[in-house]
C-alpha atoms as a PDB file:
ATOM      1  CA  UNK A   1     -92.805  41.851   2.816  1.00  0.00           C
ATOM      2  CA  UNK A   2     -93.346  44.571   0.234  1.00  0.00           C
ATOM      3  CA  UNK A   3     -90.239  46.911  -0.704  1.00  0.00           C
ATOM      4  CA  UNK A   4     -89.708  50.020  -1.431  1.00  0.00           C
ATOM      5  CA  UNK A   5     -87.038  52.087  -3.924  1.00  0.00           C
ATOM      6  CA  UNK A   6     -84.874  54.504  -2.066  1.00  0.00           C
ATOM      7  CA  UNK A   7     -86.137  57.196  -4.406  1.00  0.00           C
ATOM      8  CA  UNK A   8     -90.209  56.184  -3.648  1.00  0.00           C
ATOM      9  CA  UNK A   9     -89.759  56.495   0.342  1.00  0.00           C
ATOM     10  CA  UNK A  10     -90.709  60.410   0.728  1.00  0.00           C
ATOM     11  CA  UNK A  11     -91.781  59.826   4.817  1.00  0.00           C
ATOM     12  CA  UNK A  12     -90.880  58.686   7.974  1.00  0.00           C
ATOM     13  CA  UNK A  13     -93.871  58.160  10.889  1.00  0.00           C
ATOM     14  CA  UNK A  14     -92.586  59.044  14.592  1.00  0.00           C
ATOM     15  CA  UNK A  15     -94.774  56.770  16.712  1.00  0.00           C
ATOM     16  CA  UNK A  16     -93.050  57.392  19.784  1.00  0.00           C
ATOM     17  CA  UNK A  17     -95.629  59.590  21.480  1.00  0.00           C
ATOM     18  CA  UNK A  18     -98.502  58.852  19.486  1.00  0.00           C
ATOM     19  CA  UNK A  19     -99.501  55.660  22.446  1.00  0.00           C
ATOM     20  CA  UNK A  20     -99.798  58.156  25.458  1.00  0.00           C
ATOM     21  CA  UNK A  21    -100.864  61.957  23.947  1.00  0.00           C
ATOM     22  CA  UNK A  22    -101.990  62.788  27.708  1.00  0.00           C
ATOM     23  CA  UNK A  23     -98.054  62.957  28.102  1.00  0.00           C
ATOM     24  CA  UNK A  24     -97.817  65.507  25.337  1.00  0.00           C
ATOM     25  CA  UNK A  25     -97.732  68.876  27.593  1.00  0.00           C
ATOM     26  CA  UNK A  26     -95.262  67.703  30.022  1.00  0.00           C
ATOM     27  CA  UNK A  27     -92.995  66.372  27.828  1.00  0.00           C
ATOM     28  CA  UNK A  28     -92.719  69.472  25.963  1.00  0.00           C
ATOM     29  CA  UNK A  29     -92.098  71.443  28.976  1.00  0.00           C
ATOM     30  CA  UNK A  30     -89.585  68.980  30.459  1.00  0.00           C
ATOM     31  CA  UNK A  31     -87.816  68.912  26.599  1.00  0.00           C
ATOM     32  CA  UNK A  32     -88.365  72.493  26.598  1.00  0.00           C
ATOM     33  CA  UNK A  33     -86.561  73.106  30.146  1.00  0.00           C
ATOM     34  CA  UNK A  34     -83.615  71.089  28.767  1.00  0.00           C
ATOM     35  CA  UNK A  35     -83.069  72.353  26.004  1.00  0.00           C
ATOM     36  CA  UNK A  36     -82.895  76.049  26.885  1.00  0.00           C
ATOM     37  CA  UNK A  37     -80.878  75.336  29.519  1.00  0.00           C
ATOM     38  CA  UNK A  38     -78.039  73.547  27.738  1.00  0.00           C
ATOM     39  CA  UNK A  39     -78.833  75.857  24.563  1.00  0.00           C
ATOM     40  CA  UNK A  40     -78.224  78.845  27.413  1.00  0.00           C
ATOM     41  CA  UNK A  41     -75.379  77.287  29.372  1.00  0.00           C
ATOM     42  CA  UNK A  42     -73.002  76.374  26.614  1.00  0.00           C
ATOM     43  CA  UNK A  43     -73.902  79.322  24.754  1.00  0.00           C
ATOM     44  CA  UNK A  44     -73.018  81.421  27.978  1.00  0.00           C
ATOM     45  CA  UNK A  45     -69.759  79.785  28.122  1.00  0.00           C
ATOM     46  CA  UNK A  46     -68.612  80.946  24.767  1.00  0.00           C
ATOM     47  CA  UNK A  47     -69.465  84.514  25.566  1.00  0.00           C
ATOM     48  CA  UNK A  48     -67.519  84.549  28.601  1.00  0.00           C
ATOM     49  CA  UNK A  49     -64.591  82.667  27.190  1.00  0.00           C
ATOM     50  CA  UNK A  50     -64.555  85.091  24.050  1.00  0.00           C
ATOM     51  CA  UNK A  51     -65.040  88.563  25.749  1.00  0.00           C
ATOM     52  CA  UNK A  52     -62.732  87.345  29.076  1.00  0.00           C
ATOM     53  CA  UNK A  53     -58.942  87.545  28.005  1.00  0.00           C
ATOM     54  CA  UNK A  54     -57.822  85.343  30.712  1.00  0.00           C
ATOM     55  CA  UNK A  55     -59.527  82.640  29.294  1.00  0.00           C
ATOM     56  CA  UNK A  56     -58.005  82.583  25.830  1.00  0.00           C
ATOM     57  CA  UNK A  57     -55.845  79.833  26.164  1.00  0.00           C
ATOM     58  CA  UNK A  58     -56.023  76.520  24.126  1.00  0.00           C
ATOM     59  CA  UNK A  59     -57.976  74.505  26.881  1.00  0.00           C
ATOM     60  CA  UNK A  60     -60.471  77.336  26.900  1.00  0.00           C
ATOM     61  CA  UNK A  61     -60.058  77.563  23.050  1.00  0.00           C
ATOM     62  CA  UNK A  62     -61.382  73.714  22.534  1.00  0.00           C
ATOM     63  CA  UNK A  63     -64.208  74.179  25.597  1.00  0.00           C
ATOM     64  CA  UNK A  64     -65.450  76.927  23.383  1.00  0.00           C
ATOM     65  CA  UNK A  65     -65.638  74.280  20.170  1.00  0.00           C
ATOM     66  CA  UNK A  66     -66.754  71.520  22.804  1.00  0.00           C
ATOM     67  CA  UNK A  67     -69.925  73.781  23.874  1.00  0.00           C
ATOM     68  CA  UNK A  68     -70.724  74.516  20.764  1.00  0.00           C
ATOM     69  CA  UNK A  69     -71.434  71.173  18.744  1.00  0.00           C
ATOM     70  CA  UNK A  70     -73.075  70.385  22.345  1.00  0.00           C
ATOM     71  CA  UNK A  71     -75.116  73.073  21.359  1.00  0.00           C
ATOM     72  CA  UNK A  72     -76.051  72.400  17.861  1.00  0.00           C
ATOM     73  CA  UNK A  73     -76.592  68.766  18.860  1.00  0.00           C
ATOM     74  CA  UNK A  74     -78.731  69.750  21.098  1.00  0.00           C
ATOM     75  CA  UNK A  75     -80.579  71.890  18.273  1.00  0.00           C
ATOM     76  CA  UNK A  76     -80.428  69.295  15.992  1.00  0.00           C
ATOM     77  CA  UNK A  77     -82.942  66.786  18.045  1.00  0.00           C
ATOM     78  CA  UNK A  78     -85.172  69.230  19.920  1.00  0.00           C
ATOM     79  CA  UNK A  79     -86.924  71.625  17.974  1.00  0.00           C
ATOM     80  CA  UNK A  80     -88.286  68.627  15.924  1.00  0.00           C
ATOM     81  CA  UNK A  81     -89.400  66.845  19.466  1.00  0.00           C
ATOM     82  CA  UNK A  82     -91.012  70.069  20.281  1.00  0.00           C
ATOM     83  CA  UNK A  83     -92.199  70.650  17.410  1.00  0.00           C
ATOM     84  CA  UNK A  84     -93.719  66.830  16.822  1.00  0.00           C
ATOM     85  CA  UNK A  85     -95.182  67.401  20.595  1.00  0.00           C
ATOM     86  CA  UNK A  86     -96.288  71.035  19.840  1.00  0.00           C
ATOM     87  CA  UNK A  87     -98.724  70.288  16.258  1.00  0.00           C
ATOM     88  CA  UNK A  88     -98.936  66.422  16.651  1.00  0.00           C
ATOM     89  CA  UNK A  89     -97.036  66.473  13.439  1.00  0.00           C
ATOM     90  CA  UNK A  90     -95.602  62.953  13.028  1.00  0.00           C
ATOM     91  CA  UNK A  91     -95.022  62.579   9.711  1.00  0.00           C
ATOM     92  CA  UNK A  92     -91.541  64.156   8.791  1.00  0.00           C
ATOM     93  CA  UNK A  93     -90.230  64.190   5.505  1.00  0.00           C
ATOM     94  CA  UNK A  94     -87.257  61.513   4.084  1.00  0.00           C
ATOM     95  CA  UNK A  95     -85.109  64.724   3.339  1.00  0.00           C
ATOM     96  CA  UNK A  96     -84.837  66.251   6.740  1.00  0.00           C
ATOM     97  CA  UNK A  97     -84.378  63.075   8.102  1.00  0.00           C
ATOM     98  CA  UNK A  98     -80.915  62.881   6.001  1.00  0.00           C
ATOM     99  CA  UNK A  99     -80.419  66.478   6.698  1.00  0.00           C
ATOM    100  CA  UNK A 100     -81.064  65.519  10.672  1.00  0.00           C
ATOM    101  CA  UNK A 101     -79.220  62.722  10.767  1.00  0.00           C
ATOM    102  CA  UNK A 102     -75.903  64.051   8.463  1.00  0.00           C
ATOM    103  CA  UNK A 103     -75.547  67.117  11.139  1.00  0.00           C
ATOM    104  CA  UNK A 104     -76.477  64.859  14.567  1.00  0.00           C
ATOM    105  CA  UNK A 105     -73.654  62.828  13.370  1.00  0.00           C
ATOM    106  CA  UNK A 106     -71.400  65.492  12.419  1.00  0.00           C
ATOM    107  CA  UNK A 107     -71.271  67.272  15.865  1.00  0.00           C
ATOM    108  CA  UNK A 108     -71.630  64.404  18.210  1.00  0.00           C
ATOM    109  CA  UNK A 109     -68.443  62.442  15.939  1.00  0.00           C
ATOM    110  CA  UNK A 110     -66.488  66.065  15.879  1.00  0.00           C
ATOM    111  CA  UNK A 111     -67.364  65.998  19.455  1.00  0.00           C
ATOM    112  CA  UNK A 112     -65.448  62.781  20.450  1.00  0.00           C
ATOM    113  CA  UNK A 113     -62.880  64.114  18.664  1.00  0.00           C
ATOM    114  CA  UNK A 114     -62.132  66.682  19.995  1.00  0.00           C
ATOM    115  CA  UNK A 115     -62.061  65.619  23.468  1.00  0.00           C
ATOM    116  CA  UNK A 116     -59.026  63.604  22.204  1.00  0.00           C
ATOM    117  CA  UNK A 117     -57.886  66.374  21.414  1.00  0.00           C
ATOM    118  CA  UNK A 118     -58.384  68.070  24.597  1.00  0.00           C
ATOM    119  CA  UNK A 119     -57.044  65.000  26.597  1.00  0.00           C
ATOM    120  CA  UNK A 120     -53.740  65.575  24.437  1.00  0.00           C
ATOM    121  CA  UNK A 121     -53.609  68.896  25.133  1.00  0.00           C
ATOM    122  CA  UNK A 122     -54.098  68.363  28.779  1.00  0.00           C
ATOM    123  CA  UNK A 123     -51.244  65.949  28.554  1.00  0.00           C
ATOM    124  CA  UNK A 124     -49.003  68.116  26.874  1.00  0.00           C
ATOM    125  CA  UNK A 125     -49.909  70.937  29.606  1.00  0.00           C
ATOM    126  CA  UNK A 126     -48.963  68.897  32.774  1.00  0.00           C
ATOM    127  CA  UNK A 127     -46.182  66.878  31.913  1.00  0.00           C
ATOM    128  CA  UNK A 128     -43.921  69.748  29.612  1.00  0.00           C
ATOM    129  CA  UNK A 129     -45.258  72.525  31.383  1.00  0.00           C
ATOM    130  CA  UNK A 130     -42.386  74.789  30.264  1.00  0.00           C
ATOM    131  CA  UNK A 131     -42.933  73.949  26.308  1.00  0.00           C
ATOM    132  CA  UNK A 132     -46.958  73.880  26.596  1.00  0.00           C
ATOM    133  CA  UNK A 133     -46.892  77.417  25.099  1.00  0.00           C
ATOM    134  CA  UNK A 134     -44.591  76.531  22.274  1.00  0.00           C
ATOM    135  CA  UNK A 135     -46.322  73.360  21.405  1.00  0.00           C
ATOM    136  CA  UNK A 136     -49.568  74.627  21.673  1.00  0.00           C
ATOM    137  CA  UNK A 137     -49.350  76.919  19.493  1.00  0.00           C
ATOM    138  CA  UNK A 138     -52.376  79.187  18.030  1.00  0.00           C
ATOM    139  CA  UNK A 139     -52.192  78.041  14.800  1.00  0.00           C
ATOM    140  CA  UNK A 140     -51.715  74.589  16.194  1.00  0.00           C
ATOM    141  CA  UNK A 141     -55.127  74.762  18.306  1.00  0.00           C
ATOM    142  CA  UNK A 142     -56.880  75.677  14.491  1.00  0.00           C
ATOM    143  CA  UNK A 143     -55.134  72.599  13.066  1.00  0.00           C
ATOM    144  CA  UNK A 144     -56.219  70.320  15.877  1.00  0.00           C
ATOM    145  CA  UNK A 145     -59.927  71.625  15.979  1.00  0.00           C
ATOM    146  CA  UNK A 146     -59.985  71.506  11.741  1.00  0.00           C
ATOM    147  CA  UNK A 147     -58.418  68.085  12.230  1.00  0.00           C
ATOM    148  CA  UNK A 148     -60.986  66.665  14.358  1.00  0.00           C
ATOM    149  CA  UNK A 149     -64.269  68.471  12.410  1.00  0.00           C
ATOM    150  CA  UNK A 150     -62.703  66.725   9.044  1.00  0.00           C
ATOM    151  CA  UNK A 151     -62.827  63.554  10.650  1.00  0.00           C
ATOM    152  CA  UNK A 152     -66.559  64.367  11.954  1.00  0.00           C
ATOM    153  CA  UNK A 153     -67.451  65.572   8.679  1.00  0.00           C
ATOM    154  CA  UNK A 154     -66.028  62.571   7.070  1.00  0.00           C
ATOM    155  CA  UNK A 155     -67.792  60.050   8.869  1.00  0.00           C
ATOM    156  CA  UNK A 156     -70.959  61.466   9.008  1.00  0.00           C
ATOM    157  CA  UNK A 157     -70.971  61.685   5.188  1.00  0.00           C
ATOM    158  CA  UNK A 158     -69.651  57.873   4.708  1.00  0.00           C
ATOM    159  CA  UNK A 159     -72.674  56.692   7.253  1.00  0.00           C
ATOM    160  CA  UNK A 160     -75.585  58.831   5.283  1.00  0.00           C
ATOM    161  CA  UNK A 161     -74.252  57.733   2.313  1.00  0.00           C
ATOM    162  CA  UNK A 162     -74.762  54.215   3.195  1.00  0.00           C
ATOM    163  CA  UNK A 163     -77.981  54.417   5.526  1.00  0.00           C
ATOM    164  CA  UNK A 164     -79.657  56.706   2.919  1.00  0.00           C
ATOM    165  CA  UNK A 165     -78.949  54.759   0.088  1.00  0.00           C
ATOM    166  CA  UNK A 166     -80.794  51.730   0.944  1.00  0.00           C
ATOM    167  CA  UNK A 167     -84.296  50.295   0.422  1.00  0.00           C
ATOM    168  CA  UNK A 168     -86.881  50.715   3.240  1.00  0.00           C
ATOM    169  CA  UNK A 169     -89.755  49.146   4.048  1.00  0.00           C
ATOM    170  CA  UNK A 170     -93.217  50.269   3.268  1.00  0.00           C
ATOM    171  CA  UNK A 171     -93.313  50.261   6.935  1.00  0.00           C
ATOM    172  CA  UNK A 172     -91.667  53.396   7.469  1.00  0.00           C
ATOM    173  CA  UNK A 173     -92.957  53.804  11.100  1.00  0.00           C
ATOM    174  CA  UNK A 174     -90.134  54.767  13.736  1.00  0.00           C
ATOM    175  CA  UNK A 175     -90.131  53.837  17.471  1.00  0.00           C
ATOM    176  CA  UNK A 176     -87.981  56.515  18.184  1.00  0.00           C
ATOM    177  CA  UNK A 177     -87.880  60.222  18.541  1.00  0.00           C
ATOM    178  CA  UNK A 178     -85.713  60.849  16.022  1.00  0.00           C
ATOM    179  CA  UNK A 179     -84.144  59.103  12.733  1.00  0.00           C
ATOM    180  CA  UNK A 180     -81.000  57.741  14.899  1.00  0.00           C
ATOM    181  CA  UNK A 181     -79.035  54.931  12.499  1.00  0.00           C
ATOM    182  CA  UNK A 182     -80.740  51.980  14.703  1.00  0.00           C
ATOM    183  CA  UNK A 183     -84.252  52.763  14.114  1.00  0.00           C
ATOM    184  CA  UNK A 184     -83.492  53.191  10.482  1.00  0.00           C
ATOM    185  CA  UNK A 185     -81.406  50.045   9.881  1.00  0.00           C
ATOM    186  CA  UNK A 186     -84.332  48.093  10.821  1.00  0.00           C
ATOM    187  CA  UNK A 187     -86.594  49.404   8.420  1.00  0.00           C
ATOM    188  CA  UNK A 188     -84.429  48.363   5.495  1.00  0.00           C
ATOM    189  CA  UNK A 189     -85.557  45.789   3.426  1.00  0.00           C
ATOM    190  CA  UNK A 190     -82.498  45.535   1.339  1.00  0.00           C
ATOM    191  CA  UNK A 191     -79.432  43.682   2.138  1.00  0.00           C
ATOM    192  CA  UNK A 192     -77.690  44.692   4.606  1.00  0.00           C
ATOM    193  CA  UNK A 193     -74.330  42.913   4.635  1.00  0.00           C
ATOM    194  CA  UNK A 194     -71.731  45.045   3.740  1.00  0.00           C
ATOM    195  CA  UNK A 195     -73.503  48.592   5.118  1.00  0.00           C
ATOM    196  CA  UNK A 196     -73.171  47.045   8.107  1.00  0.00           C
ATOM    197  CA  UNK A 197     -69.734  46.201   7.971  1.00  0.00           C
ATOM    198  CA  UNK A 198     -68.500  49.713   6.703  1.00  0.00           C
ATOM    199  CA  UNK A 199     -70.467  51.043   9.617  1.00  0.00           C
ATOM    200  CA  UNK A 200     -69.357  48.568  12.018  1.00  0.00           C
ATOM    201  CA  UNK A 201     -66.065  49.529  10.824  1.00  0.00           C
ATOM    202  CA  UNK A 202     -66.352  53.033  11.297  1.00  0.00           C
ATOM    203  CA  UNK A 203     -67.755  53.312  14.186  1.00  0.00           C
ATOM    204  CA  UNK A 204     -65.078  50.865  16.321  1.00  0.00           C
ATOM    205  CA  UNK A 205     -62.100  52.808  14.728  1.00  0.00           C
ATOM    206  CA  UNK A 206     -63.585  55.677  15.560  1.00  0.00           C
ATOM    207  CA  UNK A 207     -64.509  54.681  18.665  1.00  0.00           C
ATOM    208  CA  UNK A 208     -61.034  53.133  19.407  1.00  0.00           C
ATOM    209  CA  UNK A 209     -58.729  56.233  18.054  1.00  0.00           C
ATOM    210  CA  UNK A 210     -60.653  58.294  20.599  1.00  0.00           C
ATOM    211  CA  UNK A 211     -60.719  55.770  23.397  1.00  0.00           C
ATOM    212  CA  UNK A 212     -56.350  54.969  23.305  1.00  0.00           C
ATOM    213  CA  UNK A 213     -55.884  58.378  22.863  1.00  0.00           C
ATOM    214  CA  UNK A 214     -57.444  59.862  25.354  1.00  0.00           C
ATOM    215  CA  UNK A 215     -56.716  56.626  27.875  1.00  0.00           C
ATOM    216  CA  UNK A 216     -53.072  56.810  27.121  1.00  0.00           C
ATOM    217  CA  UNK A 217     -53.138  60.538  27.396  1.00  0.00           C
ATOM    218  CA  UNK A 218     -54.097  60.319  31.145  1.00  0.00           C
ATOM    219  CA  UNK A 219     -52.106  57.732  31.743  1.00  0.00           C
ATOM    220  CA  UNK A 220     -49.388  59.444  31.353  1.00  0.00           C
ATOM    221  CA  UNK A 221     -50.781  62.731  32.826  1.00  0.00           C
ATOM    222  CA  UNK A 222     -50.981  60.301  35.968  1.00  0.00           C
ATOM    223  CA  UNK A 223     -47.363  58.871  35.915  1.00  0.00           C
ATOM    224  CA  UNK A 224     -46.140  62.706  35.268  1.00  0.00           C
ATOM    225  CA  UNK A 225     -48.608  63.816  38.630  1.00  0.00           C
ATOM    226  CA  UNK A 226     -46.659  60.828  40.302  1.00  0.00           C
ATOM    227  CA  UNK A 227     -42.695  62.010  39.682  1.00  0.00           C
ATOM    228  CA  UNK A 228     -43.475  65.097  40.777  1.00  0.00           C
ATOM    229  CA  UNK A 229     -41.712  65.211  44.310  1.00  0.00           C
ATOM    230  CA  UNK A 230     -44.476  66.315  47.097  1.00  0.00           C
ATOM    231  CA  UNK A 231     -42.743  69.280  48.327  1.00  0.00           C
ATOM    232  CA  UNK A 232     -42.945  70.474  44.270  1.00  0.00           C
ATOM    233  CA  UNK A 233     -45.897  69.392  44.050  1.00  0.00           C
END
């Protein structure tokens, strides 16, 4: 199979919804629908968390962070569906498919992040109820939610750097909606050994941190729920 350099590829081809274009309409309504309403919900959410008093506590103060990168996620993916569905435009350039796929991965790795962090913080809240406001401090909450977008951050750069900097195919067609890391790892006609590995990597420890902390978090949320007497309770 022919190759390409890294630096020739200047396009990727979306061929998603180029088989069924009778479906073009009604998939840009139902995207459409979506997308406003989880663009208008979580945006909703941090209005009324920020102008309501009674809700600025640290739970509220990560739900705030949590809505947003569900936002931007969400605006990360869907104007370029709508916008593919809107103009038939399915040729997108190799830049904004790095820029895409750097910020899809930032928010949705800060994301899992920072429901760690929320699971901790819901730990801390139930089972040292009398401390909770000492521990979780203001400036505490801005070290946990910096903590978790450097991680995001992080990541996101160490998996562009190695999807983006290998050979693809002069087949640059995508079955996909958007340049996710799947859909782009096949199209690479270089060796693929240790990208794969680094990502592999990544993506468990990642995956792992996030997954003990929040398990063991409400684990023991659940054995402090359990010593409290029921007449306490």
């Amino acid at each position: 199979m022919a190759k390409r350099n890294l630096s020739t590829v200047t396009e990727f081809i979306l061929v998603v919804f180029t088989d069924h274009p009778e479906l073009a309409v009604p998939l840009f309504l139902v995207f459409l629908s979506f997308y406003l309403v989880t663009f208008l919900g979580n945006g909703g959410m941090i209005i009324l968390i920020q102008v309501d008093a009674q809700l600025h506590t640290p739970m509220y103060f990560f739900l705030s962070h949590l809505a947003f990168l569900d936002a931007c996620c969400a605006s990360v993916i869907t104007p370029q569906i709508l916008a593919t569905l809107a103009t038939d435009k399915i040729v997108i350039s190799y830049g904004c498919r790095a820029v895409q796929f750097s910020f899809f991965t930032i928010c949705a790795g800060t994301e899992c992040y920072l429901l760690s962090v929320m699971a901790y913080d819901r730990f801390v809240a139930i089972s040292n109820p009398l401390h909770y406001n000492m521990t979780m401090t203001p400036g505490t909450c801005r070290v946990f939610l910096a903590s978790a977008f450097i991680c995001g951050v992080s990541g996101a750069i160490l998996h562009t750097m190695c999807t983006f900097t290998l050979s693809f195919c002069c087949d640059s067609q995508i079955n996909f909606f958007f340049c996710d890391l799947s859909p782009l790892l096949k199209l690479a006609c270089s060796s693929m050994t240790q990208t794969e590995i680094v990502i592999l990597l990544c993506a468990k420890c990642m995956f792992l941190a996030n997954v003990m902390v929040i398990l063991i978090s409400y684990m023991l949320i659940i054995r402090a729920i359990l010593r409290v007497k029921l007449a306490g309770g």
